[in-house]
N, C-alpha and C. Protein backbone atom coordinates (compact mmCIF):
# COMPACT_ATOMS: atom_id res chain seq x y z
N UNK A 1 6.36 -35.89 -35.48
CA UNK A 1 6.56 -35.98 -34.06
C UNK A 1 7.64 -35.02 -33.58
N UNK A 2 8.69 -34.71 -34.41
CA UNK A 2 10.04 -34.28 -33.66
C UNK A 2 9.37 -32.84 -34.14
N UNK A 3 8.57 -32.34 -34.76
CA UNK A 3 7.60 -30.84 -35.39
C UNK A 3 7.86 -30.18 -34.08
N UNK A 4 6.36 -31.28 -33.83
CA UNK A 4 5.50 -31.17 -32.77
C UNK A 4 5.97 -31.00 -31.12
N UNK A 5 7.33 -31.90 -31.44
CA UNK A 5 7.90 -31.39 -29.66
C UNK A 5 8.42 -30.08 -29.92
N UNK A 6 9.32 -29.99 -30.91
CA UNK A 6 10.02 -28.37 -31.18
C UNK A 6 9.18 -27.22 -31.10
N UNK A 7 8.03 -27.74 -31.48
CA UNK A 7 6.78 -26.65 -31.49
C UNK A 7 6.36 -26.52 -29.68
N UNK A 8 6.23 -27.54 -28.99
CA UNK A 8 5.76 -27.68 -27.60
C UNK A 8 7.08 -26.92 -26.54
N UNK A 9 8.57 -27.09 -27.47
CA UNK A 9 9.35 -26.47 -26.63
C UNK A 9 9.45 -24.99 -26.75
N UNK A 10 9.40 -24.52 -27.71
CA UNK A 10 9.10 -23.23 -28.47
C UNK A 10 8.10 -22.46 -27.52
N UNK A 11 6.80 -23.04 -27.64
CA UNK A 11 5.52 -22.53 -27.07
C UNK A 11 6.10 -22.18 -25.40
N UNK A 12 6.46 -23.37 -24.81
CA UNK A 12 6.90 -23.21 -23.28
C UNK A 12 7.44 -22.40 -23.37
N UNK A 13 9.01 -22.04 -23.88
CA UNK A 13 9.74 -21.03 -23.69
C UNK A 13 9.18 -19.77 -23.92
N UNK A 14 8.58 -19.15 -25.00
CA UNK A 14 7.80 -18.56 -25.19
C UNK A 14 6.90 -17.76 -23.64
N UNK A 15 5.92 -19.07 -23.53
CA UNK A 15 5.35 -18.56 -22.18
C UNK A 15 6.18 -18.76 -20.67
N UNK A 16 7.39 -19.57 -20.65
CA UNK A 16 8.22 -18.43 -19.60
C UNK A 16 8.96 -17.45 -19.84
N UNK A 17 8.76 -17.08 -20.60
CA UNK A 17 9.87 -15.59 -20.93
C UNK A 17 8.84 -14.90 -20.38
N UNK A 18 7.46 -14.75 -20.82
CA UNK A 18 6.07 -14.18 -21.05
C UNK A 18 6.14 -14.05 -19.24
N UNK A 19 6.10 -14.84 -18.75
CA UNK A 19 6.08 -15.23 -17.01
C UNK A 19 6.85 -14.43 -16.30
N UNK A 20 8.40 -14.23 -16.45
CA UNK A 20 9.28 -13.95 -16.11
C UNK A 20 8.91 -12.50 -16.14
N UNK A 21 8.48 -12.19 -17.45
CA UNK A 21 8.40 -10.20 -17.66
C UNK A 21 7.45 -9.75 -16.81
N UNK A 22 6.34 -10.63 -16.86
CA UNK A 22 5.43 -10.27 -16.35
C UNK A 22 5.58 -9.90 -14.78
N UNK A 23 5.91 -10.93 -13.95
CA UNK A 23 6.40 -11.03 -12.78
C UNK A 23 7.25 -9.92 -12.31
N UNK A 24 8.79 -9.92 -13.23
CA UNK A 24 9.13 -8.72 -12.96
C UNK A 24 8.96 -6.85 -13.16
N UNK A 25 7.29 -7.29 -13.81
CA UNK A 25 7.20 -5.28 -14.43
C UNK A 25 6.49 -5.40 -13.12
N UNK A 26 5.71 -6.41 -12.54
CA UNK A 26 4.85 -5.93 -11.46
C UNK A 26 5.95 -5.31 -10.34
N UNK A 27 7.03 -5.86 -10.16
CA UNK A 27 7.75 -5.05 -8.60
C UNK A 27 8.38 -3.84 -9.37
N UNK A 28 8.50 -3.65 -11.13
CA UNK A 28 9.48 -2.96 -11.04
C UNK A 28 8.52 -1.01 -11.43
N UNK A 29 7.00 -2.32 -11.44
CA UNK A 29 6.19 -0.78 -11.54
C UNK A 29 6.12 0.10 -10.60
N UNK A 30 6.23 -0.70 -9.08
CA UNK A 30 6.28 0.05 -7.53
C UNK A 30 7.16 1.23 -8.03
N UNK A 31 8.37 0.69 -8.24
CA UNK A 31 9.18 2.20 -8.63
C UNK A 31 8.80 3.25 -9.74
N UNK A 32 8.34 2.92 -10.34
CA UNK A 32 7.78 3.48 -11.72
C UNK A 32 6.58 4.17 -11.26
N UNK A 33 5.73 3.69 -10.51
CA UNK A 33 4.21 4.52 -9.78
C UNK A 33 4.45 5.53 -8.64
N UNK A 34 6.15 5.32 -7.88
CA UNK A 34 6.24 6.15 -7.37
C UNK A 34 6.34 7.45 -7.29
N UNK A 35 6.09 8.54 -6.88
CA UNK A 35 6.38 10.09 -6.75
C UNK A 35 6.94 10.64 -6.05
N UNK A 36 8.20 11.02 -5.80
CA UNK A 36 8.71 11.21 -4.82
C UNK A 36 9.06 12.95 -5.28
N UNK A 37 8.60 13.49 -4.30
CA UNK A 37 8.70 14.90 -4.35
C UNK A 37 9.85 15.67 -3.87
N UNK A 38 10.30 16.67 -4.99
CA UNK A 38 11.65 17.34 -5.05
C UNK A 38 11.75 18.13 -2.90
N UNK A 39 10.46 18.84 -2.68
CA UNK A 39 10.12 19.11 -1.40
C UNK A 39 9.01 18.73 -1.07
N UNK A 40 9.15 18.47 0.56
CA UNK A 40 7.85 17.95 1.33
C UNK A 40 6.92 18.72 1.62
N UNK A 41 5.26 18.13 1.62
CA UNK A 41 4.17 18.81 1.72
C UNK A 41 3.78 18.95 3.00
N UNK A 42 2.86 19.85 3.27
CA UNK A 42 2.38 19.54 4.69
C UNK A 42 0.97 18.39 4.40
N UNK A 43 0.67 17.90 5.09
CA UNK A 43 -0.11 16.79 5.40
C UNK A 43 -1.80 17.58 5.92
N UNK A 44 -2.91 17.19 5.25
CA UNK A 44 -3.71 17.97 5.86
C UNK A 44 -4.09 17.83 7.36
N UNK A 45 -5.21 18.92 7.47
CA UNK A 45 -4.97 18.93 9.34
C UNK A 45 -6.47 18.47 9.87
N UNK A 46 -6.76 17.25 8.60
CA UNK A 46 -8.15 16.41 9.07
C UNK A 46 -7.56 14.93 10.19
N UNK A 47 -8.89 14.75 10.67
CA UNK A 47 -8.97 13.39 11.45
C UNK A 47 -9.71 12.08 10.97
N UNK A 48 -8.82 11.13 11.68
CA UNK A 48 -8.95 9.99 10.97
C UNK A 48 -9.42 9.00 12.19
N UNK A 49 -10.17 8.26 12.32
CA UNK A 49 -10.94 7.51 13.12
C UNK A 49 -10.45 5.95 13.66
N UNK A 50 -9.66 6.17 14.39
CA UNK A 50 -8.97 4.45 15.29
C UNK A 50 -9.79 3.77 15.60
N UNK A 51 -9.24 2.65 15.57
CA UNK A 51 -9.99 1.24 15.87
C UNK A 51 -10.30 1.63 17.29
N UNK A 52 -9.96 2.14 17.66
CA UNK A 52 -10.50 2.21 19.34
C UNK A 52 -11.21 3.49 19.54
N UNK A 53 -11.82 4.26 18.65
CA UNK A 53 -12.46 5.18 18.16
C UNK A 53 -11.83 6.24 18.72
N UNK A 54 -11.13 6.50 19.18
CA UNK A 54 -10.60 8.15 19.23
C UNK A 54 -10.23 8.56 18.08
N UNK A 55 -9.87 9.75 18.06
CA UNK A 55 -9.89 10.69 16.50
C UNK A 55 -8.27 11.23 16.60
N UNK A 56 -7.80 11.37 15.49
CA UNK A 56 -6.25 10.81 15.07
C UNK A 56 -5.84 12.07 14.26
N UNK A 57 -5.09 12.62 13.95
CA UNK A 57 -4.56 13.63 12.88
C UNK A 57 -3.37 12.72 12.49
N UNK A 58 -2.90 12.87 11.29
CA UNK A 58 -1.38 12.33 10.66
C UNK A 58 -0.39 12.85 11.41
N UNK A 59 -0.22 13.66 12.17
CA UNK A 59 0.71 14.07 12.27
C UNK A 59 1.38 13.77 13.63
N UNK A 60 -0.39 12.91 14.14
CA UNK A 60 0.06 12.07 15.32
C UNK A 60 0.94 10.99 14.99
N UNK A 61 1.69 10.76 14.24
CA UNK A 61 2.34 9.49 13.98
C UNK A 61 4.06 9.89 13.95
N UNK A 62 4.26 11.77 14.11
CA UNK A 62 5.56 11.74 13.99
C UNK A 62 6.43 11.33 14.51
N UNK A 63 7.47 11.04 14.25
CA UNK A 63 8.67 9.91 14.79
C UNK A 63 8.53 8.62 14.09
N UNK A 64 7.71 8.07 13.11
CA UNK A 64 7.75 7.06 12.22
C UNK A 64 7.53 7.28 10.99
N UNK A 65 8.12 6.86 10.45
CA UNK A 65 8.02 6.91 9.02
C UNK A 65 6.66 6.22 8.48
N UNK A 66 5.41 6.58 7.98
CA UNK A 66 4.13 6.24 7.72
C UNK A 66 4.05 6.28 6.13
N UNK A 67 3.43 5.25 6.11
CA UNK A 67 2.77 4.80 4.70
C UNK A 67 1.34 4.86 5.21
N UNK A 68 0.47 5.85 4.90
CA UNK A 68 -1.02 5.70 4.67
C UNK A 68 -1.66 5.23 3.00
N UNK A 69 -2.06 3.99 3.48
CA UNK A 69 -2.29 3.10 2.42
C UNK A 69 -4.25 3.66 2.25
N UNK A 70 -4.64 4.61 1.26
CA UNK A 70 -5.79 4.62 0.88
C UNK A 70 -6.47 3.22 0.16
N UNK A 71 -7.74 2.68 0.53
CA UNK A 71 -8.07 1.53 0.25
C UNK A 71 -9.69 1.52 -0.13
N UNK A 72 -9.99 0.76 -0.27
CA UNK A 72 -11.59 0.49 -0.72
C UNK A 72 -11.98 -1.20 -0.50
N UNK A 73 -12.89 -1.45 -0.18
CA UNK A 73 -13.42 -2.82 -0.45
C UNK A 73 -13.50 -3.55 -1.33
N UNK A 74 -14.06 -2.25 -2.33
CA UNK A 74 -14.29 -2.69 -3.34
C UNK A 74 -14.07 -2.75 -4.85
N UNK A 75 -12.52 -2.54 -3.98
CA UNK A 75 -11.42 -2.24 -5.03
C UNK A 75 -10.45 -3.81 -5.37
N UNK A 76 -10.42 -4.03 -6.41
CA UNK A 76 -9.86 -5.53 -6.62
C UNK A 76 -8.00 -4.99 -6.53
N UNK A 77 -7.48 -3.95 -7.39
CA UNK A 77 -6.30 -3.90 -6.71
C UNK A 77 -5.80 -3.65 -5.50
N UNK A 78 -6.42 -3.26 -4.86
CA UNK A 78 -6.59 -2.97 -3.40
C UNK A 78 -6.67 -4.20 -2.50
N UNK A 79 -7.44 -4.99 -3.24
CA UNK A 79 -7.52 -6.51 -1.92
C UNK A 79 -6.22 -7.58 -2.74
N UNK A 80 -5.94 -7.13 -3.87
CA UNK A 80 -4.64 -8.45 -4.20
C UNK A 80 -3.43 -7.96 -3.90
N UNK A 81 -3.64 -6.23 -2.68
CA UNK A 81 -2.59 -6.20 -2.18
C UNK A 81 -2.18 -6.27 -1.10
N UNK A 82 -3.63 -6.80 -0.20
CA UNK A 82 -3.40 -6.69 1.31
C UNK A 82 -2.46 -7.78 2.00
N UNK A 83 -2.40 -8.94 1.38
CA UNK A 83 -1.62 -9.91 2.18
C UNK A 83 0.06 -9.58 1.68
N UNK A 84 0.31 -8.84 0.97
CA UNK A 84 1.54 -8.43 0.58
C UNK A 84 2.32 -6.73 1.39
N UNK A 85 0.67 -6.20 1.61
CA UNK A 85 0.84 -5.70 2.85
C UNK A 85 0.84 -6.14 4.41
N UNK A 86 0.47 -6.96 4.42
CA UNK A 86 0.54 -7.49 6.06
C UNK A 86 2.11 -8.15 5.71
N UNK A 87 2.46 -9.12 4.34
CA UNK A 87 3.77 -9.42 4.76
C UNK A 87 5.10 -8.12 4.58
N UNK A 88 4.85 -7.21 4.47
CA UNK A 88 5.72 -5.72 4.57
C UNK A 88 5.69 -5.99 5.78
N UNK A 89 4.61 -5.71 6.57
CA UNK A 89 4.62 -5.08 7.83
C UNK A 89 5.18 -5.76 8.43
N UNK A 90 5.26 -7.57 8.48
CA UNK A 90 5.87 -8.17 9.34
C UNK A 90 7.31 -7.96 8.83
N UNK A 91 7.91 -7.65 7.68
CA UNK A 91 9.30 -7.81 7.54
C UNK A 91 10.01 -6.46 7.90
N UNK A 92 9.42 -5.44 8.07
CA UNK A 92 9.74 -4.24 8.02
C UNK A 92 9.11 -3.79 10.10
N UNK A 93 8.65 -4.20 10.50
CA UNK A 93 8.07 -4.28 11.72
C UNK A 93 8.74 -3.62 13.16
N UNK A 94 10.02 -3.65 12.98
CA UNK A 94 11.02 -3.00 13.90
C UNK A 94 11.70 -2.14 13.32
N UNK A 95 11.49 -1.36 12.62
CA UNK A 95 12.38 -0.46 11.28
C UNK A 95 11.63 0.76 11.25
N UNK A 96 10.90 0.74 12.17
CA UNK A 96 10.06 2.25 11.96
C UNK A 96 9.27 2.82 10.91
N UNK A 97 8.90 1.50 10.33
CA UNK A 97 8.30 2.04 9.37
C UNK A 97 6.92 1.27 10.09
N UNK A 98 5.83 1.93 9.34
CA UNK A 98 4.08 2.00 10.05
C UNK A 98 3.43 1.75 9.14
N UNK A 99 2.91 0.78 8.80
CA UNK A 99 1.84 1.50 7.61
C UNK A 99 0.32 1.32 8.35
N UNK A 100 -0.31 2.15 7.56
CA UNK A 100 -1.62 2.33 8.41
C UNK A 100 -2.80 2.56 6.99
N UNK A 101 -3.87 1.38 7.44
CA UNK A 101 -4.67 1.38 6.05
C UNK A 101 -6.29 2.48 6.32
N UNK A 102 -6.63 3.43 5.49
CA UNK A 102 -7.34 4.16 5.57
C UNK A 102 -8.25 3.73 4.57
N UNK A 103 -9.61 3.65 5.03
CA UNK A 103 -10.92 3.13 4.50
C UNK A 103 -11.75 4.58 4.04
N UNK A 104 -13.11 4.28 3.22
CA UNK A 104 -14.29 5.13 3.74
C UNK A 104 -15.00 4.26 4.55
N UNK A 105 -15.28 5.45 6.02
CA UNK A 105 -16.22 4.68 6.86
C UNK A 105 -17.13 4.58 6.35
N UNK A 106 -17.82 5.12 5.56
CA UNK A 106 -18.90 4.15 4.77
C UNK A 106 -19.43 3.03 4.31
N UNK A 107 -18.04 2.23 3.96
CA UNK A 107 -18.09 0.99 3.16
C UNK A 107 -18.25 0.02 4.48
N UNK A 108 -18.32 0.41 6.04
CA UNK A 108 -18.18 -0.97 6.72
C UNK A 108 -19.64 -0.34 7.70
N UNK A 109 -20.57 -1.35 7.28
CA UNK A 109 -22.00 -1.15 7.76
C UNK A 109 -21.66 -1.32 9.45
N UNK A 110 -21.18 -2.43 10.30
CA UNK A 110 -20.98 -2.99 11.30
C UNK A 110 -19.61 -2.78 12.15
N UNK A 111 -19.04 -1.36 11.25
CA UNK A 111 -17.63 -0.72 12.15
C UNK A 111 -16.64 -1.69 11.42
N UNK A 112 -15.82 -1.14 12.59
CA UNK A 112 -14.46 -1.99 12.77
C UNK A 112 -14.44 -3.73 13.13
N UNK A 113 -15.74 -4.07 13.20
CA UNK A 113 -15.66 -5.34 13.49
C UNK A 113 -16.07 -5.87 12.01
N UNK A 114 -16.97 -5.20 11.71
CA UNK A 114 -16.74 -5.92 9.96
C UNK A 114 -15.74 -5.66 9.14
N UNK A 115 -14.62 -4.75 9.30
CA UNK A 115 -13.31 -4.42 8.67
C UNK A 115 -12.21 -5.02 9.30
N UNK A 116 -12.36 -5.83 10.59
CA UNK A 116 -11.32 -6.56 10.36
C UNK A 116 -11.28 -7.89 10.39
N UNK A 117 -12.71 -8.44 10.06
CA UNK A 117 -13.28 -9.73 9.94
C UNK A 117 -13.04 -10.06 8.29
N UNK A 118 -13.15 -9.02 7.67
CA UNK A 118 -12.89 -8.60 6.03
C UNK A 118 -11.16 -8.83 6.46
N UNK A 119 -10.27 -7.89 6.39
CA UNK A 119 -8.59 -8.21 6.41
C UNK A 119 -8.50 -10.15 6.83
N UNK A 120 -8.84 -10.18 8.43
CA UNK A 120 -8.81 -11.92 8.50
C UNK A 120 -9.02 -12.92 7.07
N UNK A 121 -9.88 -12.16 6.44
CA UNK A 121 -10.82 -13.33 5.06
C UNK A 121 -9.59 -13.37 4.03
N UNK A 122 -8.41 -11.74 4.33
CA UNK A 122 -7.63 -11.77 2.87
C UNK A 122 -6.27 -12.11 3.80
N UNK A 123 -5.92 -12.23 5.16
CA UNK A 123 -4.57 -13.37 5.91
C UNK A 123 -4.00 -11.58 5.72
N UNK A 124 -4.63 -10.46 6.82
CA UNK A 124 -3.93 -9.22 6.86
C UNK A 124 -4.80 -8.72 8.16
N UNK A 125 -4.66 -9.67 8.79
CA UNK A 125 -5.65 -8.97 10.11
C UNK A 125 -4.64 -8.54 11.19
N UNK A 126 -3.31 -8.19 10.92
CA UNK A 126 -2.06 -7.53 11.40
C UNK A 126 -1.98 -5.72 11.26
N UNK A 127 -2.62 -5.45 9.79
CA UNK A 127 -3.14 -4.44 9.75
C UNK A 127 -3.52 -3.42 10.43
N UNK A 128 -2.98 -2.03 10.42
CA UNK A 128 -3.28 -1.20 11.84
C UNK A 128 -4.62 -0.34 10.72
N UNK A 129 -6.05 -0.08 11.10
CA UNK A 129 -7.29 0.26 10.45
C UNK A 129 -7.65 1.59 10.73
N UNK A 130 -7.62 2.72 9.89
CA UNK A 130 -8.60 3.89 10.31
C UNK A 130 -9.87 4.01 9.48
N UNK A 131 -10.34 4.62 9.75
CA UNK A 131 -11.56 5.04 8.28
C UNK A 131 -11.45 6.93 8.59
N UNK A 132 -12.19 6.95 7.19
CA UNK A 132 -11.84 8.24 6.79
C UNK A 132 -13.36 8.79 7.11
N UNK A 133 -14.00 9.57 7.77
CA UNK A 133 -15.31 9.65 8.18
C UNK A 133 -15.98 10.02 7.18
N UNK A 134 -15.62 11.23 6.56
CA UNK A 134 -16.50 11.71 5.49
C UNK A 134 -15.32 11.81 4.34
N UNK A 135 -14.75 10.98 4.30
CA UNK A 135 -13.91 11.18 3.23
C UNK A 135 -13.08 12.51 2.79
N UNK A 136 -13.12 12.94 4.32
CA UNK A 136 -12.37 14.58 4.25
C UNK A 136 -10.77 14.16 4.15
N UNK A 137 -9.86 13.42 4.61
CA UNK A 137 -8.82 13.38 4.61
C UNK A 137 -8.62 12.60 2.79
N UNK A 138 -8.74 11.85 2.47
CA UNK A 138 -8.82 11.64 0.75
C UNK A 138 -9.02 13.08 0.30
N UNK A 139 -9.84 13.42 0.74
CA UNK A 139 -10.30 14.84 -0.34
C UNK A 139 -9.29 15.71 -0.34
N UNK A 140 -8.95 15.97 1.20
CA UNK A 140 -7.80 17.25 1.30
C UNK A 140 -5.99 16.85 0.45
N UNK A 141 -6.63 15.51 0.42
CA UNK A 141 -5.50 14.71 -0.62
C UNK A 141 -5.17 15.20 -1.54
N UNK A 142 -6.46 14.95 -1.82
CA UNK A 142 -6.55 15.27 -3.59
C UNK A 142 -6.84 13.30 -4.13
N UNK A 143 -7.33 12.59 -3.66
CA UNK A 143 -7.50 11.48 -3.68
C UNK A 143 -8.86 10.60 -3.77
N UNK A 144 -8.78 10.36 -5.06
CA UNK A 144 -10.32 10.11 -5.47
C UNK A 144 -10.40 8.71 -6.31
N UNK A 145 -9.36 7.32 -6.22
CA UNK A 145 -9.27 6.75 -6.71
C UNK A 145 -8.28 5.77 -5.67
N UNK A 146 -8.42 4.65 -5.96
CA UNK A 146 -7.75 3.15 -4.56
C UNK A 146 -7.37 2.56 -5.59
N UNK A 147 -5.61 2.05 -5.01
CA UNK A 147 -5.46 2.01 -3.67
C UNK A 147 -4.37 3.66 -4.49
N UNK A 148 -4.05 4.49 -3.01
CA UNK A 148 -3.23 5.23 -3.20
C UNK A 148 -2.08 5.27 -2.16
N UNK A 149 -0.81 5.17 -1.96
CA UNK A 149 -0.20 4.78 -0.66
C UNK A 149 0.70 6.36 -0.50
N UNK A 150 0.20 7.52 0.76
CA UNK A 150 1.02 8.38 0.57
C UNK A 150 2.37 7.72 2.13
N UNK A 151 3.18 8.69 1.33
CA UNK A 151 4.54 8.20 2.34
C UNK A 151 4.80 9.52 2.95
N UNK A 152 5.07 9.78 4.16
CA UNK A 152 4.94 10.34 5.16
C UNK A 152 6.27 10.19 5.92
N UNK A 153 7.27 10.84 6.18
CA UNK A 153 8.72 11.44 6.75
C UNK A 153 7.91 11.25 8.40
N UNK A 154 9.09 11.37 9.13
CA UNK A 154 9.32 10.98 10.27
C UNK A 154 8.54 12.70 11.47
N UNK A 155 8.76 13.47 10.36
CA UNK A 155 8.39 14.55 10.54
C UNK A 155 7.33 15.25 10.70
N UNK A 156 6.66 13.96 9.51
CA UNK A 156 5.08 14.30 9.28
C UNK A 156 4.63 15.27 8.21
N UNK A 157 5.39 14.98 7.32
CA UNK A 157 5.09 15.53 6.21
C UNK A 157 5.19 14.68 5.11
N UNK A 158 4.30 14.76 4.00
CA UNK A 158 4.33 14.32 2.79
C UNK A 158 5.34 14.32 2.23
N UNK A 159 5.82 13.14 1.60
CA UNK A 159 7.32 13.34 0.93
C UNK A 159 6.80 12.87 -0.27
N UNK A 160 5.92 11.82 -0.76
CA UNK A 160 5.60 11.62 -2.20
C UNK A 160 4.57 10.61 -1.68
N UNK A 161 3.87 9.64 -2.91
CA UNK A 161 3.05 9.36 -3.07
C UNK A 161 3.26 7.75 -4.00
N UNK A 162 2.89 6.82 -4.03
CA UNK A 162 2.68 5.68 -4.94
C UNK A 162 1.34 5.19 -5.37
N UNK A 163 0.90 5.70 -6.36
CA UNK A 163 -0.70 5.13 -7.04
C UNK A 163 -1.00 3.91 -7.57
N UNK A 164 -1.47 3.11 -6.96
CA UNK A 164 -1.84 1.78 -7.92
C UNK A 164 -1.26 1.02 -7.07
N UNK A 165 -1.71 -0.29 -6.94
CA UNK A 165 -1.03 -1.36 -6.28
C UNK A 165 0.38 -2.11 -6.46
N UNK A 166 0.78 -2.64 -5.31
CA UNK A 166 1.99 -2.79 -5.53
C UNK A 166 2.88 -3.65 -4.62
N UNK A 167 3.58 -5.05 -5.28
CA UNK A 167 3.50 -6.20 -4.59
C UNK A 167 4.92 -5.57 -3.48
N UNK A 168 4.70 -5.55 -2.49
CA UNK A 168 5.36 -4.99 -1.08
C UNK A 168 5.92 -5.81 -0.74
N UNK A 169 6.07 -7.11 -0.63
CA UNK A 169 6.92 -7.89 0.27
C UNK A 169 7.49 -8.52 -0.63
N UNK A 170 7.57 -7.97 -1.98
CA UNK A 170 9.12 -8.00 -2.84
C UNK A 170 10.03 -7.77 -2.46
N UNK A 171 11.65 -7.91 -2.28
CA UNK A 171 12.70 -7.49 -1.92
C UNK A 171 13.11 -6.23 -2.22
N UNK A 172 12.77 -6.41 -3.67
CA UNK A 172 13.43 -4.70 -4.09
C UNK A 172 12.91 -3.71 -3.87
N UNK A 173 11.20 -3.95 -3.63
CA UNK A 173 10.14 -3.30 -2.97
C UNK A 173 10.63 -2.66 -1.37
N UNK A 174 10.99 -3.59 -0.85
CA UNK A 174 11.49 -3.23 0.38
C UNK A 174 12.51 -2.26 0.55
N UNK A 175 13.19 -3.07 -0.18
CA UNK A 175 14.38 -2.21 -0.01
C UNK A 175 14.67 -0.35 -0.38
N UNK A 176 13.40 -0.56 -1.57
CA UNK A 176 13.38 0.67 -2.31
C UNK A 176 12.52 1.88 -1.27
N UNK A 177 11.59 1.18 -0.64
CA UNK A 177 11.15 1.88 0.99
C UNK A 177 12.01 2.03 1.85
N UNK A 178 12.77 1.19 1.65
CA UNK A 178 13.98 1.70 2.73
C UNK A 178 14.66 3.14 2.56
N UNK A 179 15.38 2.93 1.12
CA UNK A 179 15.97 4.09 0.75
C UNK A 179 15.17 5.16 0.58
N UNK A 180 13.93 4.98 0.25
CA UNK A 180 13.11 6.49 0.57
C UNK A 180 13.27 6.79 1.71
N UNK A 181 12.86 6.06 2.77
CA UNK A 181 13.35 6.68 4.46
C UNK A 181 14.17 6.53 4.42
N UNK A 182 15.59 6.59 4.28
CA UNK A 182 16.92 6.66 4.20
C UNK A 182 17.18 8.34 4.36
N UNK A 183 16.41 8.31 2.94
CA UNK A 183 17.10 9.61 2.47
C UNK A 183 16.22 10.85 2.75
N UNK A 184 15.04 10.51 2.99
CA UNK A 184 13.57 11.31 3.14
C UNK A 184 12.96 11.41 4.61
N UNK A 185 13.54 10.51 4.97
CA UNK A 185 13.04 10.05 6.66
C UNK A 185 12.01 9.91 6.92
């Protein structure tokens, strides 16, 4: 009997240590996936398609600091990160920072009304939506794989890039966006 609990306490500890690492490589990969570039790129000079259908260039966004979050439907890291993106946006919301999620218009048969009936289903219908028409702005990327989040200076230029998903409404997450626009704008 006294084995068998030592063995049951063992095992637990075991699997929260296991818990704990785990938990923390996921926020501490955000930094680790990031790219932050020695100098800034220019941003290509394609258009991107608003929910209210007028046609958009990146560079319409200067004066905020932009996260264009590349995405897919039918991308599973991509949807276990949207409600962690909608809670960024609300914590970060007066801070100038934007993020803005870019689709292929392809993937939404019924527009913008089936893409944000989809965000509602994952609790991210806060979400500001473009689609990418022909997938020219990904391409001029260089972007052929979701989710990809490029980060974008106040300026409107590319300052670096984060590949792979990444839990956002972490603290250190935040904060670590902060100090990129801090220092990157």
């Amino acid at each position: 009997m006294v084995v068998n609990k030592k063995m049951k306490i063992k095992t637990k500890s075991k699997a929260l240590v296991f818990a704990l690492a785990f938990l923390t490589a996921t926020t501490v990969c955000a930094k680790e996936r990031a790219n932050i570039y020695s100098h800034s790129r220019d941003v290509p000079n394609k258009e991107l398609i608003s929910e209210t259908g007028s046609r958009v260039k990146l560079d319409a966004f200067d004066g905020d600091f932009v996260i264009a979050v590349f995405w897919s439907r039918y991308c599973v890291p991509c949807l276990k990160e949207l409600k962690n993106l909608s809670n960024f946006v609300e914590k970060t919301r007066n801070d100038g920072i934007r993020v803005i999620m870019i689709s292929p218009k392809g993937e939404w048969v019924s527009g913008f009304v089936e893409q944000r009936s989809f965000l509602e289903r994952f609790e991210a219908s806060n979400l500001e939506i473009y689609v990418d028409e022909k997938e020219a702005v990904a391409s001029a990327f260089g972007i052929f794989s979701s989710p990809v989040s490029i980060l974008i200076s106040r300026e409107g230029q590319e300052i670096g890039r984060i590949r792979g998903s990444v839990a956002w409404d972490k603290p250190d997450v935040i904060e670590y966006i902060y100090k990129i626009k801090a220092k990157h704008g």
